[in-house]
C-alpha atoms as a PDB file:
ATOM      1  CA  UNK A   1       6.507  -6.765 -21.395  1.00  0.00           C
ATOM      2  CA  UNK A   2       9.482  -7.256 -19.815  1.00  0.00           C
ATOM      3  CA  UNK A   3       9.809  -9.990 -16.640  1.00  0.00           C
ATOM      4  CA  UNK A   4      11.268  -9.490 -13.567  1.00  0.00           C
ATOM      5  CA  UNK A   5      14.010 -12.575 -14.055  1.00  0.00           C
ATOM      6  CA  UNK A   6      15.234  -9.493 -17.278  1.00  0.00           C
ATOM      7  CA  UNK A   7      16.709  -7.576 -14.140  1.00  0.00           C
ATOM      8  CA  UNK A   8      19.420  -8.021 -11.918  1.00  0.00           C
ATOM      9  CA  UNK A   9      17.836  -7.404  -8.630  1.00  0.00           C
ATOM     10  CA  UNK A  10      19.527  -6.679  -5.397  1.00  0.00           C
ATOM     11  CA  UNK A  11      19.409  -8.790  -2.549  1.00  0.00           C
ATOM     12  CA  UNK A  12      20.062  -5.299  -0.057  1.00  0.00           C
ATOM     13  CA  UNK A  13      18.679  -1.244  -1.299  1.00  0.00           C
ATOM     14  CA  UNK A  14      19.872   1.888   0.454  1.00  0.00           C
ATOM     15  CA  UNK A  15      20.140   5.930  -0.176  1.00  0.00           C
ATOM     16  CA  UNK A  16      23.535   5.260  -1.524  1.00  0.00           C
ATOM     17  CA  UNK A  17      21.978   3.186  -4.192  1.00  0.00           C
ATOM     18  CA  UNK A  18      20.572   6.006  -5.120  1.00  0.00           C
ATOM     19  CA  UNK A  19      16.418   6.759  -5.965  1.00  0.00           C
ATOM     20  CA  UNK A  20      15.007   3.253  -4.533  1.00  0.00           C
ATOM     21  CA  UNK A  21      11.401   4.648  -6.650  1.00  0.00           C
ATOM     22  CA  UNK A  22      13.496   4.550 -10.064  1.00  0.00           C
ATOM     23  CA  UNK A  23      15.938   1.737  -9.276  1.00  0.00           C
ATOM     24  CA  UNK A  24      13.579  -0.470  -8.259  1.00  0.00           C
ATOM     25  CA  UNK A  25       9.551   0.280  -7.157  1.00  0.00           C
ATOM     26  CA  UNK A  26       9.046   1.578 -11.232  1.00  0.00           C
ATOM     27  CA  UNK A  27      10.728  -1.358 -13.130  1.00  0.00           C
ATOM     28  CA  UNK A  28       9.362  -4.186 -10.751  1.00  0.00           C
ATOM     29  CA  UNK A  29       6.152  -2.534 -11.325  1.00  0.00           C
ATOM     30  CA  UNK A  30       6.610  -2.662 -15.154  1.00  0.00           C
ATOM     31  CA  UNK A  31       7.112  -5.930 -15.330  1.00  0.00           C
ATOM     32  CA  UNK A  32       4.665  -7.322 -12.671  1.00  0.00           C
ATOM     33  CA  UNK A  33       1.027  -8.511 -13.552  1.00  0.00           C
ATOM     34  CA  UNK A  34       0.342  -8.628  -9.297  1.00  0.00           C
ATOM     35  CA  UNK A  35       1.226  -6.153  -6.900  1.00  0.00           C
ATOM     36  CA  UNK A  36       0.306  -7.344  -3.259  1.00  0.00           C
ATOM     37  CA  UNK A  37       1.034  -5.245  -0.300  1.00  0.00           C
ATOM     38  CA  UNK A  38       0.781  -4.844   3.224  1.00  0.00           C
ATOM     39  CA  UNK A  39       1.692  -1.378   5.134  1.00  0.00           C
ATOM     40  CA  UNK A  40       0.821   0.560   8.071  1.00  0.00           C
ATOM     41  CA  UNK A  41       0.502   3.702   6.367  1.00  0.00           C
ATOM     42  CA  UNK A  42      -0.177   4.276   2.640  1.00  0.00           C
ATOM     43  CA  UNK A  43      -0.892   7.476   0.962  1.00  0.00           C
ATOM     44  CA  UNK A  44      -2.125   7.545  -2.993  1.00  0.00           C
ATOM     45  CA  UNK A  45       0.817  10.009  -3.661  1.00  0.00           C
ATOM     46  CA  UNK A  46       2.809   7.035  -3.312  1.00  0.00           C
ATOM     47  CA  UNK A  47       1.028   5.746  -6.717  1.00  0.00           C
ATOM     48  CA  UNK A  48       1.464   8.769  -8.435  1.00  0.00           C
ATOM     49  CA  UNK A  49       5.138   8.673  -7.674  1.00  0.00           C
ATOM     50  CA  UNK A  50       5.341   5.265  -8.950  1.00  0.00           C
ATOM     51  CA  UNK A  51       2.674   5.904 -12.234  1.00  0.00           C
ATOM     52  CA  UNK A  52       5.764   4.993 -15.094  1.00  0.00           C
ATOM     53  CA  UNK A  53       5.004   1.516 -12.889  1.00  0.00           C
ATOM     54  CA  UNK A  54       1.358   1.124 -12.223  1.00  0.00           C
ATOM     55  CA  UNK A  55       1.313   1.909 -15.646  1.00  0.00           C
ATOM     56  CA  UNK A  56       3.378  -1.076 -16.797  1.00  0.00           C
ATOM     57  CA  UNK A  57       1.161  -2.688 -14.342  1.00  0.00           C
ATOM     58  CA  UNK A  58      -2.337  -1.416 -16.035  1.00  0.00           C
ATOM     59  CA  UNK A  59      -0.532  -2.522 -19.696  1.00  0.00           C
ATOM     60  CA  UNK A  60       0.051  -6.199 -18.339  1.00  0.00           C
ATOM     61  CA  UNK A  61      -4.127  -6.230 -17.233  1.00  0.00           C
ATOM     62  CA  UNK A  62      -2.012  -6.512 -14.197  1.00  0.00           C
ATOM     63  CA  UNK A  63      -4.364  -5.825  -9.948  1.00  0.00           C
ATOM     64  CA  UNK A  64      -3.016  -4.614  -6.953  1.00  0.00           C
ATOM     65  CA  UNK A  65      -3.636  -5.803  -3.770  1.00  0.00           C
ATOM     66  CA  UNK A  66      -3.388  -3.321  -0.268  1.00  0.00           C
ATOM     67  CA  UNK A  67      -3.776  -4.138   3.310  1.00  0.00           C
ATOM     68  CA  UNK A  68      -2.720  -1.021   4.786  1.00  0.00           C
ATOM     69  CA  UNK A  69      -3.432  -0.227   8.695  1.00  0.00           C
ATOM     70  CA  UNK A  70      -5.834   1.730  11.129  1.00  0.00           C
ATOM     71  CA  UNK A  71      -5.330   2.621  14.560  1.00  0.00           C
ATOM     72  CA  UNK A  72      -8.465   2.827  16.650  1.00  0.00           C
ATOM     73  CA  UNK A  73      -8.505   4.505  19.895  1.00  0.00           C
ATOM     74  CA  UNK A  74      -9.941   3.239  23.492  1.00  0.00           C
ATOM     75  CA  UNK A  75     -13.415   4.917  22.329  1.00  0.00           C
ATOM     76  CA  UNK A  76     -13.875   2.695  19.191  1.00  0.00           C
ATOM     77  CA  UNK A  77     -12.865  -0.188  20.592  1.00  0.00           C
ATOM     78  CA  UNK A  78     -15.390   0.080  24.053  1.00  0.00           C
ATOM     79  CA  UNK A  79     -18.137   0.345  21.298  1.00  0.00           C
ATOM     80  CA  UNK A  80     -17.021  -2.571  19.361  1.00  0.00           C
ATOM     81  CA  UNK A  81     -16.804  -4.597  22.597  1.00  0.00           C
ATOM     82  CA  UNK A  82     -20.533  -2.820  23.556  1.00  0.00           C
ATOM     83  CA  UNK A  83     -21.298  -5.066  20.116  1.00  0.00           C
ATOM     84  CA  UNK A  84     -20.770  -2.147  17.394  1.00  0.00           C
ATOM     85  CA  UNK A  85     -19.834  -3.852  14.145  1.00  0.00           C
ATOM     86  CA  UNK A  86     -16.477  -3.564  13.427  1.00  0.00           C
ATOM     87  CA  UNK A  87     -16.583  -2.499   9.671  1.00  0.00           C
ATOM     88  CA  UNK A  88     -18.677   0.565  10.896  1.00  0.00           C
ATOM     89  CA  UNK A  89     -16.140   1.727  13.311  1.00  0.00           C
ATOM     90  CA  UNK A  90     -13.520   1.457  11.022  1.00  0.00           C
ATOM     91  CA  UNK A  91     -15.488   3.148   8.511  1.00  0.00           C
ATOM     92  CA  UNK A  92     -16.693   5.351  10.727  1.00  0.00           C
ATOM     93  CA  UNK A  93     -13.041   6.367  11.400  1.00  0.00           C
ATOM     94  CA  UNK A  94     -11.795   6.484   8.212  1.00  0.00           C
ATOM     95  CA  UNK A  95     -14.768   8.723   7.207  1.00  0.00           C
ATOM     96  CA  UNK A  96     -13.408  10.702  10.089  1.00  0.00           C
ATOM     97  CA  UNK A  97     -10.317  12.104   8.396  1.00  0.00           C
ATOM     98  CA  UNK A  98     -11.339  13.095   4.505  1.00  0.00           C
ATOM     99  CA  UNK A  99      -8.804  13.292   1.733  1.00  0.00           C
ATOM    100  CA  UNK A 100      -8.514  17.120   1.069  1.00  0.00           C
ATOM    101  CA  UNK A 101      -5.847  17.380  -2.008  1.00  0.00           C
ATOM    102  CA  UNK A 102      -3.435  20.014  -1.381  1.00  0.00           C
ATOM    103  CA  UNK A 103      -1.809  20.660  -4.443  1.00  0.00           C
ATOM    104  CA  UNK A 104      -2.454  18.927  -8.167  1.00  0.00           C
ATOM    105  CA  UNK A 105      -0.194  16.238  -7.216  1.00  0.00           C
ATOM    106  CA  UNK A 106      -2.802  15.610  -4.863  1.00  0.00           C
ATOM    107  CA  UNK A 107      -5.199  15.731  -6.514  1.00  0.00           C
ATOM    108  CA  UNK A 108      -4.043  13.383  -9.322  1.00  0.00           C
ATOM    109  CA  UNK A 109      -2.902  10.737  -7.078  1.00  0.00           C
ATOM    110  CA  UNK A 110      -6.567  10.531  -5.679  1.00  0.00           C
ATOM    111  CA  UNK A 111      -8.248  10.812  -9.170  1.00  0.00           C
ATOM    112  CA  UNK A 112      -5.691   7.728  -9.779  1.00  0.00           C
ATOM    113  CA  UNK A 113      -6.402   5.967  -6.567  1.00  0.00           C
ATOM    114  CA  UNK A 114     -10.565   6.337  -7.606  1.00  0.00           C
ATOM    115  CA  UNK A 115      -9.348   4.945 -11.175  1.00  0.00           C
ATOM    116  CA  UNK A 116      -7.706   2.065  -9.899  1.00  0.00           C
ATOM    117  CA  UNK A 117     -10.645   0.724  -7.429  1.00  0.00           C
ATOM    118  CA  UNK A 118     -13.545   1.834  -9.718  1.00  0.00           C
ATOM    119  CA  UNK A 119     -12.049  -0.170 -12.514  1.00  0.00           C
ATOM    120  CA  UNK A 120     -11.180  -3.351 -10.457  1.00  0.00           C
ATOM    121  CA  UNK A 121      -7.437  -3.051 -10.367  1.00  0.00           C
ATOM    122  CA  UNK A 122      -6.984  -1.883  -7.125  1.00  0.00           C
ATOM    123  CA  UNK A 123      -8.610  -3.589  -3.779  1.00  0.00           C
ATOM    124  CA  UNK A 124      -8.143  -2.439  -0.581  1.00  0.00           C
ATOM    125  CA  UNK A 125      -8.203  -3.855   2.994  1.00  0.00           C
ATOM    126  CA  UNK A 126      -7.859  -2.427   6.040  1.00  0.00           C
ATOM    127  CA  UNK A 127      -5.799  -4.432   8.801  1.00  0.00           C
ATOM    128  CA  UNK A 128      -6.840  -3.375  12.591  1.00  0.00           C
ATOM    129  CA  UNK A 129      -4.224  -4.396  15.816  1.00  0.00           C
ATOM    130  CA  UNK A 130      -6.127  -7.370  17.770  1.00  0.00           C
ATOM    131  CA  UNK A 131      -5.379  -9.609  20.776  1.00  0.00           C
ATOM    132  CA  UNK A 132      -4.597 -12.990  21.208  1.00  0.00           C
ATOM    133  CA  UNK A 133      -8.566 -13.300  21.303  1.00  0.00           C
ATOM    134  CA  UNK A 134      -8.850 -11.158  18.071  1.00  0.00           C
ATOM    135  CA  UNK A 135     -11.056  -8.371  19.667  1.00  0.00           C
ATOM    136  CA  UNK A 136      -9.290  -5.003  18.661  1.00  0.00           C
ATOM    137  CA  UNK A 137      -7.083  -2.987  20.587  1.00  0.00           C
ATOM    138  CA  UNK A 138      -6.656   0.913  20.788  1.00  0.00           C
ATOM    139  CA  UNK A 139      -4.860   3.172  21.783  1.00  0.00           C
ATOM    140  CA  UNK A 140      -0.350   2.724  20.450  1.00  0.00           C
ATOM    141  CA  UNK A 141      -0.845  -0.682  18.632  1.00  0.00           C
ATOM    142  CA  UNK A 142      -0.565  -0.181  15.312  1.00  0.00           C
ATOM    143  CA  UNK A 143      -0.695  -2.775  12.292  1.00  0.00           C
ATOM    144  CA  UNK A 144       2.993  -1.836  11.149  1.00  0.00           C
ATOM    145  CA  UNK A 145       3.504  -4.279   8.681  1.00  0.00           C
ATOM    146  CA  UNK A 146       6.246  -3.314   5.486  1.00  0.00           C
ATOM    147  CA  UNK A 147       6.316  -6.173   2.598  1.00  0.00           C
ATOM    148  CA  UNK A 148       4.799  -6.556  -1.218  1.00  0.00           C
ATOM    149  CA  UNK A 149       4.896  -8.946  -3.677  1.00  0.00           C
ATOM    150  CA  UNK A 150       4.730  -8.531  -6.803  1.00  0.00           C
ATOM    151  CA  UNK A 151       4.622 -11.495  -9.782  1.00  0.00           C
ATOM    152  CA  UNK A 152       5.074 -11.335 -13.386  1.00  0.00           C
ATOM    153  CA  UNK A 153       3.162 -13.218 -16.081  1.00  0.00           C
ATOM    154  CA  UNK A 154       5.413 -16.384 -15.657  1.00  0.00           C
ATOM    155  CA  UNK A 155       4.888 -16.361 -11.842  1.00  0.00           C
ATOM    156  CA  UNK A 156       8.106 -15.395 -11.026  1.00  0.00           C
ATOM    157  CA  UNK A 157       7.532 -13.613  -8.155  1.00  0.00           C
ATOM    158  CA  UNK A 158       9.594 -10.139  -6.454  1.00  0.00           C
ATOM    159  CA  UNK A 159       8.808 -10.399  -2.394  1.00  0.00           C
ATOM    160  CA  UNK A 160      10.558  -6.752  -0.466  1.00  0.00           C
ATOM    161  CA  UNK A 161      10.228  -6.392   3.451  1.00  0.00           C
ATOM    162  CA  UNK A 162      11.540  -3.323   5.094  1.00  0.00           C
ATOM    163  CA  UNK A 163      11.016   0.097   6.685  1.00  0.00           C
ATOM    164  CA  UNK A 164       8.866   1.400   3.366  1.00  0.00           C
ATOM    165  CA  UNK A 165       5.356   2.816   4.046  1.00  0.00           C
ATOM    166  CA  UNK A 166       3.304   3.089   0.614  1.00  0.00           C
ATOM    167  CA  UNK A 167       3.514   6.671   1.064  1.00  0.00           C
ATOM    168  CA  UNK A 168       5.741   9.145  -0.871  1.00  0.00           C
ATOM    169  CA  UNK A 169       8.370   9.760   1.566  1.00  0.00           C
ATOM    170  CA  UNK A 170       8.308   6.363   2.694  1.00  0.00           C
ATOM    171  CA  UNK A 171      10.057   5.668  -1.240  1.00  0.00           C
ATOM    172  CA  UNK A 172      11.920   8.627  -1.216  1.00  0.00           C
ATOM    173  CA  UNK A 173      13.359   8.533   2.327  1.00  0.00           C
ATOM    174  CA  UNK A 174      13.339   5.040   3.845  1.00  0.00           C
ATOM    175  CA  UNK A 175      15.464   1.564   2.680  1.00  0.00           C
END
């Protein structure tokens, strides 16, 4: 297994680096035993993108970590404040908008994404905008957070911020 102090990281990625998935989200991944991350969108193509990685990951008995975001509109948020739970709204409207593969790549990255959480190495949380009072809010807030960490079996750890969703073309299009 190779640690992430073995690379010579940069402080500062852009296109004219060059493919930010193979310069950087593969061999972090590799050598990484924790993946933690936080994003407003994700999308499990993102992981099959990335597999050279979570494999490296999987090899280390390395977990991953998501909070990823949901935006509720005025609807959801009257019946939370009318005393609806808030885990059944947001499952209610996540259950709302099914994962229908369109292609094989598709459909691997979800047969990946079931791998991962049935086997324990993947949990995911959902983050939902609130106010100051934490009572959700609808309608344009989003939870738009961009970071991960990820630490190798030393603890050494990798932290990223930026404009990267954990979607596909967030790693192929954004720095």
């Amino acid at each position: 297994m190779s640690l992430l102090s073995d690379h010579a990281w940069k402080v500062r990625y852009s296109p004219e680096d060059g493919d930010l998935v193979r310069g950087f989200y593969v061999p972090a991944l590799r050598c990484a035993v924790r993946y933690d991350r936080t994003t407003g969108y994700f999308a499990a193509t993102a992981l099959t993108l990335a597999m050279r990685g979570i494999e490296g990951l999987l090899r280390n008995d390395g977990h991953m970590r998501l909070l990823v975001g949901c935006t509720l509109d005025e609807a959801e948020v009257e019946a939370i404040a009318r005393g609806e739970a808030l885990k059944a709204t947001v499952e209610r409207r996540l259950l709302a908008t099914p994962l229908v593969p369109c292609d094989d790549d598709e459909i691997e990255a979800l047969e990946l994404l079931a791998w991962l959480v049935a086997n324990g190495r993947l949990a995911v949380k959902v983050a939902v905008p609130c106010d100051a009072a934490r009572r959700p809010i609808g309608g344009a807030a989003i939870f738009h957070e961009k970071s991960g960490i990820l630490e190798d079996k030393t603890g050494d750890r990798l932290a990223f911020a930026g404009s990267i969703n954990e979607t596909a073309a967030g790693w192929r299009h954004n720095w």
